[in-house]
Protein backbone atom coordinates (compact mmCIF):
# COMPACT_ATOMS: atom_id res chain seq x y z
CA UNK A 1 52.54 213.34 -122.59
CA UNK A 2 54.95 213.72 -125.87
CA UNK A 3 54.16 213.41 -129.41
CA UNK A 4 56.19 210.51 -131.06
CA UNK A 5 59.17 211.05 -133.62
CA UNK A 6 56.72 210.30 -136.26
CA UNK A 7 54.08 212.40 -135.55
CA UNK A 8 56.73 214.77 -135.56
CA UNK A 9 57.78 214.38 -138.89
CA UNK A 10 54.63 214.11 -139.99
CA UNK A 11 53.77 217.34 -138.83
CA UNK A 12 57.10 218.62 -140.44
CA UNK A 13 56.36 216.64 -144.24
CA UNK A 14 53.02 218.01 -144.16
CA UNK A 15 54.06 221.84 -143.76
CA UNK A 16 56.39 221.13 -146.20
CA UNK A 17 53.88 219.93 -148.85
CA UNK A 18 51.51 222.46 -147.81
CA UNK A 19 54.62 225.18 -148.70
CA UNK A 20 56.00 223.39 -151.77
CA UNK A 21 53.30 221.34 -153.03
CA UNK A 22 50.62 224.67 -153.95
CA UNK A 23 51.68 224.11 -157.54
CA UNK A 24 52.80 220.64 -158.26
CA UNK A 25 52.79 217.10 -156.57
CA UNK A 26 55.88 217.06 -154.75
CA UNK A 27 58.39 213.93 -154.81
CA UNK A 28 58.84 212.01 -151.38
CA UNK A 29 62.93 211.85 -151.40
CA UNK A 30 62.63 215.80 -151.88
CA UNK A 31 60.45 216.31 -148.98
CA UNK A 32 62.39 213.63 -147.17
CA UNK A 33 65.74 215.78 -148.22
CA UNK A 34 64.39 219.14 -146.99
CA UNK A 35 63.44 217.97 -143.68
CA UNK A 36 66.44 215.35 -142.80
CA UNK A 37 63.97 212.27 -142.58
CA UNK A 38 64.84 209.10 -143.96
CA UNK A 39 62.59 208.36 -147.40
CA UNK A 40 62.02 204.93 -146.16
CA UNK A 41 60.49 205.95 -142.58
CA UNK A 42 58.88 208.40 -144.74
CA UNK A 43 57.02 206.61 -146.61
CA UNK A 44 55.52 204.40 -144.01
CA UNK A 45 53.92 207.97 -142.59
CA UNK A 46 52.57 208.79 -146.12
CA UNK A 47 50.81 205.73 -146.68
CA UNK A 48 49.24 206.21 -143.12
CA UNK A 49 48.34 209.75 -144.37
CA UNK A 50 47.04 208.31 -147.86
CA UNK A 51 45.16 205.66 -145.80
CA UNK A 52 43.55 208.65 -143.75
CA UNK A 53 42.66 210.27 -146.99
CA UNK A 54 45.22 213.57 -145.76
CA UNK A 55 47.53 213.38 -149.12
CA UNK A 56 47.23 211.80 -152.58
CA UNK A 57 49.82 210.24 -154.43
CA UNK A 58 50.79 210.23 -158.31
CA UNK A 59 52.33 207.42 -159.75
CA UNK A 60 55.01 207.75 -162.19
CA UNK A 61 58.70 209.19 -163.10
CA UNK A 62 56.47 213.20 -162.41
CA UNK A 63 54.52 211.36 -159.54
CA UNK A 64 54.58 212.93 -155.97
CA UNK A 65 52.68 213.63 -153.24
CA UNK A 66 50.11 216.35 -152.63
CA UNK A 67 47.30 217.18 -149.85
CA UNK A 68 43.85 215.52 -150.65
CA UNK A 69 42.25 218.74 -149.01
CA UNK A 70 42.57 222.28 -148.67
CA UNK A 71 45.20 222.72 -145.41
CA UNK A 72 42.44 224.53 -143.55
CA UNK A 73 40.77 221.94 -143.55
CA UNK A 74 43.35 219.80 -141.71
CA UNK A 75 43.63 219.89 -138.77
CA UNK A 76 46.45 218.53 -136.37
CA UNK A 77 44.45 216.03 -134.43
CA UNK A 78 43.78 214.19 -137.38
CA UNK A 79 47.23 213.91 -138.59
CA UNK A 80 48.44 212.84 -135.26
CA UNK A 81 45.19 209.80 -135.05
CA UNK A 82 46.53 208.98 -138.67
CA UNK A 83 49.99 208.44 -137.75
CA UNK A 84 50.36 207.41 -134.10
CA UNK A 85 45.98 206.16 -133.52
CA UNK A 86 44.82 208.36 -130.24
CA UNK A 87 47.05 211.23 -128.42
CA UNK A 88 44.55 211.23 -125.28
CA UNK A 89 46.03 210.22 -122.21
CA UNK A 90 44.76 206.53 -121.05
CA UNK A 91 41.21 205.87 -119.06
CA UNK A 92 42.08 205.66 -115.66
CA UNK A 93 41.51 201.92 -114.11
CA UNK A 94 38.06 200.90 -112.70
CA UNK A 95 39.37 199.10 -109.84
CA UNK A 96 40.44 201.28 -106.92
CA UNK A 97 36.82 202.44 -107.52
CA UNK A 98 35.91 206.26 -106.08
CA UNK A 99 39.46 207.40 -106.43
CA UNK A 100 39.56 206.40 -110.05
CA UNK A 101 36.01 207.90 -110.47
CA UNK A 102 37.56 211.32 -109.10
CA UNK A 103 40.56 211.07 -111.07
CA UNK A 104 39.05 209.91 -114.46
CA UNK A 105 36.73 213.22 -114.13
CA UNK A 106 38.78 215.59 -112.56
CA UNK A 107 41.77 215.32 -114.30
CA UNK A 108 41.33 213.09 -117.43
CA UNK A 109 38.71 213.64 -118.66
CA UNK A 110 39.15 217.79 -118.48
CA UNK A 111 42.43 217.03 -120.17
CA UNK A 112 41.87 215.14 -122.78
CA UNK A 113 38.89 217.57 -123.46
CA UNK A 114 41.02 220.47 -123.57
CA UNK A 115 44.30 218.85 -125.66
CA UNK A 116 41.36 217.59 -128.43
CA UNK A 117 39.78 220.89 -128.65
CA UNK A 118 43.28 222.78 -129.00
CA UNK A 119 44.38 220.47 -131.59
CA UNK A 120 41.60 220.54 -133.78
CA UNK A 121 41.60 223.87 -133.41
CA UNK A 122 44.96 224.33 -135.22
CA UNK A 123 44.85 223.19 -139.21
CA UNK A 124 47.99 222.80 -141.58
CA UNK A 125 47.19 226.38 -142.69
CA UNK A 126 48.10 227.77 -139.08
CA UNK A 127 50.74 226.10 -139.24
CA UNK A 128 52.23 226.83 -143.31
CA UNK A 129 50.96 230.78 -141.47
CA UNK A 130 53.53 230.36 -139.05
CA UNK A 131 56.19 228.73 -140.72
CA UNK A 132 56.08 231.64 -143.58
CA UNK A 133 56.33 234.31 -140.04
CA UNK A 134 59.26 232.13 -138.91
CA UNK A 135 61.78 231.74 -142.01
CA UNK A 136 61.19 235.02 -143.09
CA UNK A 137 62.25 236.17 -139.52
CA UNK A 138 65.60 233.97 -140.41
CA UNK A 139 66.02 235.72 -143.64
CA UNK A 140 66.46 239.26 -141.90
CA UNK A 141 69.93 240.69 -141.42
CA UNK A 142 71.23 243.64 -139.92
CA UNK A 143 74.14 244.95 -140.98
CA UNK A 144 76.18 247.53 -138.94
């Protein structure tokens, strides 16, 4: 199982307006800019967000982009069913019968069931959280 290039950058335009966005809408091309996506893919992933009701838009020359709820109460499975539909792996297929049965069960099912409960047990706000912990670590220097 992977996540796609645009869940991916989802998750990355999100943080970012999660970060930036706590005062002021924030313009597409600048989150596109800070994160190295193109503003037209971009955009396609925004108005699945919008569509999804994750972000809100402002129209205008001081228009942008900002979350449509509080980030804890986003969580990562939805962004990733916004942008890409369903991340669970694929029923198994009825036809070879028992075998499929046991598989399905054993090891679908318990997956799936696990991977859905981790991600919507992670919202934006872990996420901003963990992004602050990481570039501040990259801000520290040592000097001898």
């Amino acid at each position: 199982m992977s996540f796609s290039k645009k869940s991916r950058y989802a998750l990355r335009a999100l943080v970012d307006l999660a970060v930036n966005g706590k005062e002021e809408q924030q313009a597409l091309g600048m989150i596109a800019q800070r994160n190295g996506i193109s503003p037209q893919y971009l955009e396609q992933i925004f108005g699945a967000l919008r569509k999804n009701g994750l972000v809100r838009s402002v129209k205008g020359a001081q228009g942008g982009y900002f979350l449509a709820r509080r980030a804890e109460d986003i969580t990562v499975s939805e962004i990733l069913e916004a942008v890409d539909g369903s991340y669970r792996i694929e029923p198994e297929e009825p036809e070879a019968g028992a075998v499929s049965e046991a598989i399905q069960s054993t090891v679908i099912d318990r997956v799936n069931s696990l991977l859905t409960g981790l991600l919507e047990g992670i919202t934006l706000a872990d996420l901003e959280r963990e992004y602050d912990v990481c570039s501040q670590a990259g801000q520290k220097m040592y000097y001898i």
